[in-house]
N, C-alpha and C. Protein backbone atom coordinates (compact mmCIF):
# COMPACT_ATOMS: atom_id res chain seq x y z
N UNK A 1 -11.42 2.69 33.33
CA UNK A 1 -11.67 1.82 32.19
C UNK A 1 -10.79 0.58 32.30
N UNK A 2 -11.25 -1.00 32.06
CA UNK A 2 -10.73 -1.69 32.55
C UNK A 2 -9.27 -1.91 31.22
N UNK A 3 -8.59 -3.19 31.35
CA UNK A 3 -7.32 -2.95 30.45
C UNK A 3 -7.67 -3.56 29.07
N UNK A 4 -7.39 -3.33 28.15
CA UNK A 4 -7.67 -4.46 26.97
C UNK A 4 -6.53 -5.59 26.95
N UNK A 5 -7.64 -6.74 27.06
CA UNK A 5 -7.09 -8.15 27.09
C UNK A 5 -6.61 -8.15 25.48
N UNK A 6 -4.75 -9.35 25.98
CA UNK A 6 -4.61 -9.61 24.52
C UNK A 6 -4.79 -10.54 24.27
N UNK A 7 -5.68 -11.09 22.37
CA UNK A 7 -5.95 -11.89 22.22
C UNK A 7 -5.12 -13.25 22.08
N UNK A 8 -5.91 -14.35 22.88
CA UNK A 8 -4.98 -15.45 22.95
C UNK A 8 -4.98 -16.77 21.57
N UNK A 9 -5.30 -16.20 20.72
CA UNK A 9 -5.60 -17.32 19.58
C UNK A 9 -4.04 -16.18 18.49
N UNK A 10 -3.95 -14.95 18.81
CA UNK A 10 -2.99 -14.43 18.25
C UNK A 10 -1.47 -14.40 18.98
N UNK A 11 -1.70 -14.36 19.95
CA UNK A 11 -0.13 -14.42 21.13
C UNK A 11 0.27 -15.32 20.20
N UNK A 12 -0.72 -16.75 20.11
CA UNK A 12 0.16 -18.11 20.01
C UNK A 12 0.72 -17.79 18.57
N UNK A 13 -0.11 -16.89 17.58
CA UNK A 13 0.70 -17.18 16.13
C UNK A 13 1.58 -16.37 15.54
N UNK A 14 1.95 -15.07 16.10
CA UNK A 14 2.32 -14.01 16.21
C UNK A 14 3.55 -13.38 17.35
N UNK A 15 4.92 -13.20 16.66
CA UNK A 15 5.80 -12.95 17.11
C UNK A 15 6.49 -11.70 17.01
N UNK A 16 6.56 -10.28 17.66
CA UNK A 16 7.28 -9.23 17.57
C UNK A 16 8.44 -8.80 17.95
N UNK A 17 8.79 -8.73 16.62
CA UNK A 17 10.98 -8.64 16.58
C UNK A 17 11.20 -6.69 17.64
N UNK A 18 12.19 -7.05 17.53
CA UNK A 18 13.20 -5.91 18.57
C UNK A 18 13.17 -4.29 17.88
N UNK A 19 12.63 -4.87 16.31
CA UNK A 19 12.56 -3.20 15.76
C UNK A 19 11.00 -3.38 15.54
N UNK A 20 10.30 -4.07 15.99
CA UNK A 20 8.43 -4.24 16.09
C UNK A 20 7.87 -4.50 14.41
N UNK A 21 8.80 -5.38 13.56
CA UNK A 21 7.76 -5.95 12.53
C UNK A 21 7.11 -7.01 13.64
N UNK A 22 6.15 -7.71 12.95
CA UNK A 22 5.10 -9.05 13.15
C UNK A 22 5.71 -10.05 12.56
N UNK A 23 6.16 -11.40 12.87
CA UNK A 23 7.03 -12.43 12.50
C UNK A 23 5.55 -13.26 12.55
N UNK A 24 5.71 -14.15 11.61
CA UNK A 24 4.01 -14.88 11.51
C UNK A 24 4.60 -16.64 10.67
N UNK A 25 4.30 -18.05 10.69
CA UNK A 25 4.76 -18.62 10.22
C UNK A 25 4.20 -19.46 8.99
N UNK A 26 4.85 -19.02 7.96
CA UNK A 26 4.43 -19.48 6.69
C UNK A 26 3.96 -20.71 6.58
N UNK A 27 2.38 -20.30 5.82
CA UNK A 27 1.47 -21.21 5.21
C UNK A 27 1.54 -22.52 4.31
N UNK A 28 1.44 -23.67 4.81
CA UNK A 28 1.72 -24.71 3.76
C UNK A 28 2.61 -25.79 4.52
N UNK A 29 2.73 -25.95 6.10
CA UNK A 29 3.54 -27.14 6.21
C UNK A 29 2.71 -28.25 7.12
N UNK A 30 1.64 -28.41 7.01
CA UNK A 30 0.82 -29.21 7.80
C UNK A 30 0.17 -30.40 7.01
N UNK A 31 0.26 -30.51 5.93
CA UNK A 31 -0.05 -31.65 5.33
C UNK A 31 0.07 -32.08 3.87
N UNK A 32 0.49 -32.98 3.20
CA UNK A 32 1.15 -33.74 1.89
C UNK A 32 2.82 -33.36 1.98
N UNK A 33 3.13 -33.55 2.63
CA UNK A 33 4.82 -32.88 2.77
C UNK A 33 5.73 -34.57 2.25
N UNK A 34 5.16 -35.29 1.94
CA UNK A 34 6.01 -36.00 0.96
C UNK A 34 5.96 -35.79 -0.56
N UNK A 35 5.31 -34.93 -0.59
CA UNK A 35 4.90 -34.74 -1.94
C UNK A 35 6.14 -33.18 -2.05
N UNK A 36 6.02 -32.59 -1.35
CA UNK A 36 7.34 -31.21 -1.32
C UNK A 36 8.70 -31.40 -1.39
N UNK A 37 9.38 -30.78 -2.01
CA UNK A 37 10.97 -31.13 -1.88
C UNK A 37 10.94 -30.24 -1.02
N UNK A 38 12.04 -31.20 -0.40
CA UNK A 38 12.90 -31.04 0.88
C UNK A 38 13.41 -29.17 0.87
N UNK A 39 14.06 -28.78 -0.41
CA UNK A 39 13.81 -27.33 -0.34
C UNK A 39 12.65 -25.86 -0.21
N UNK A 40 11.75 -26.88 -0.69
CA UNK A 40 10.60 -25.89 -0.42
C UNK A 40 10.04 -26.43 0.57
N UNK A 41 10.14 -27.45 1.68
CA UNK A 41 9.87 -27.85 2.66
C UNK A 41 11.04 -26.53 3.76
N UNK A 42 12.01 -26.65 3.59
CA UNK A 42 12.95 -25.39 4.20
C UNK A 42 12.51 -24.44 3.86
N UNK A 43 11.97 -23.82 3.07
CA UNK A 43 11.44 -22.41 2.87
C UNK A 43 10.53 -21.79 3.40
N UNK A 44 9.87 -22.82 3.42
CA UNK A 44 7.88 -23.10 4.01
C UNK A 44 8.16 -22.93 5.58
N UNK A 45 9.32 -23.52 6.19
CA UNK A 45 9.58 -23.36 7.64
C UNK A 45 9.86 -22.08 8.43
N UNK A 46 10.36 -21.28 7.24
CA UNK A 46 11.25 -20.16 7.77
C UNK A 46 9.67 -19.10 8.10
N UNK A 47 10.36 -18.25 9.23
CA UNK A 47 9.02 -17.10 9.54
C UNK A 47 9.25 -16.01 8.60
N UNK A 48 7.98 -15.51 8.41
CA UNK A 48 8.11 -14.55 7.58
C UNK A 48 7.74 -13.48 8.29
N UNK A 49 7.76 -12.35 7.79
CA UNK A 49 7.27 -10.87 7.94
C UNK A 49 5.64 -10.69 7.85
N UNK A 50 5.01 -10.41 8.49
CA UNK A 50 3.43 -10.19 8.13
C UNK A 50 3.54 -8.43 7.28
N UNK A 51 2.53 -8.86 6.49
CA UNK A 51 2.01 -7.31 5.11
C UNK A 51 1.75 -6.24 6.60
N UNK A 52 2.49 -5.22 5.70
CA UNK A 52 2.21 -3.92 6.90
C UNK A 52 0.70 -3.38 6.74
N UNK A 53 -0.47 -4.02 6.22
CA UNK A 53 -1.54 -3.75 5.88
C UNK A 53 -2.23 -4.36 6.85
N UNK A 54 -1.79 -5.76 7.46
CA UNK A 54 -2.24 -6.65 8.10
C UNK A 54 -1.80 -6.46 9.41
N UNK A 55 -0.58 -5.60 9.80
CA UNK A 55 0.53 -5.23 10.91
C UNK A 55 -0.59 -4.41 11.82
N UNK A 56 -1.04 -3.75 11.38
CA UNK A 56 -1.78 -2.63 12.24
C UNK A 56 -2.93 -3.50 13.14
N UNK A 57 -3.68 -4.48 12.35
CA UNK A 57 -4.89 -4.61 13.08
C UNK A 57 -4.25 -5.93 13.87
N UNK A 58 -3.09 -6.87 14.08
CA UNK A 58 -2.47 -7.97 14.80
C UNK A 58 -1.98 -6.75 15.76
N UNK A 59 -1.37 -5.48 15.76
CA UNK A 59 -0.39 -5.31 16.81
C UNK A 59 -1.45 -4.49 17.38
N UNK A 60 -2.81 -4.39 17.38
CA UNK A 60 -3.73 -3.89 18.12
C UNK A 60 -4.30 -5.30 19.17
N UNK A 61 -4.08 -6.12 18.47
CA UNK A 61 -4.77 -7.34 19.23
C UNK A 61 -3.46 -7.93 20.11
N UNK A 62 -2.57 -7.88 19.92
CA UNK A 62 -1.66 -8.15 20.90
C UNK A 62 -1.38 -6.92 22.10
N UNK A 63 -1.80 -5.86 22.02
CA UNK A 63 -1.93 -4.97 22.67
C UNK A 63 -0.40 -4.34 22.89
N UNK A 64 0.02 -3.82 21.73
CA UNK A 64 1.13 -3.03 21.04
C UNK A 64 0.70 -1.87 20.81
């Protein structure tokens, strides 16, 4: 049986830490960012944790 390829539209958005959560990067910094303070512009940057609901079917596609 041949290997399962991992998907390449997820490699790029999807990062797995050393104890295997999903590191994923928060929604909201691609456009009106003069309109954001500068603090919720820092917040918006930081990676977050992906929902362990959502964990299962990304760490199947990265081939985890």
């Amino acid at each position: 049986m041949p290997k399962q390829k991992t998907h390449s539209g997820s490699k790029k958005r999807f990062k797995i830490t050393g104890s295997g959560k999903i590191m994923k990067q928060q929604a909201g910094m691609r456009h009106n960012l003069e309109v954001k303070s500068a603090k919720r512009k820092a917040r918006l940057n930081q990676d977050q944790v992906l929902a362990k609901s959502d964990a299962k079917n990304i760490k199947k596609l990265l081939g985890h």
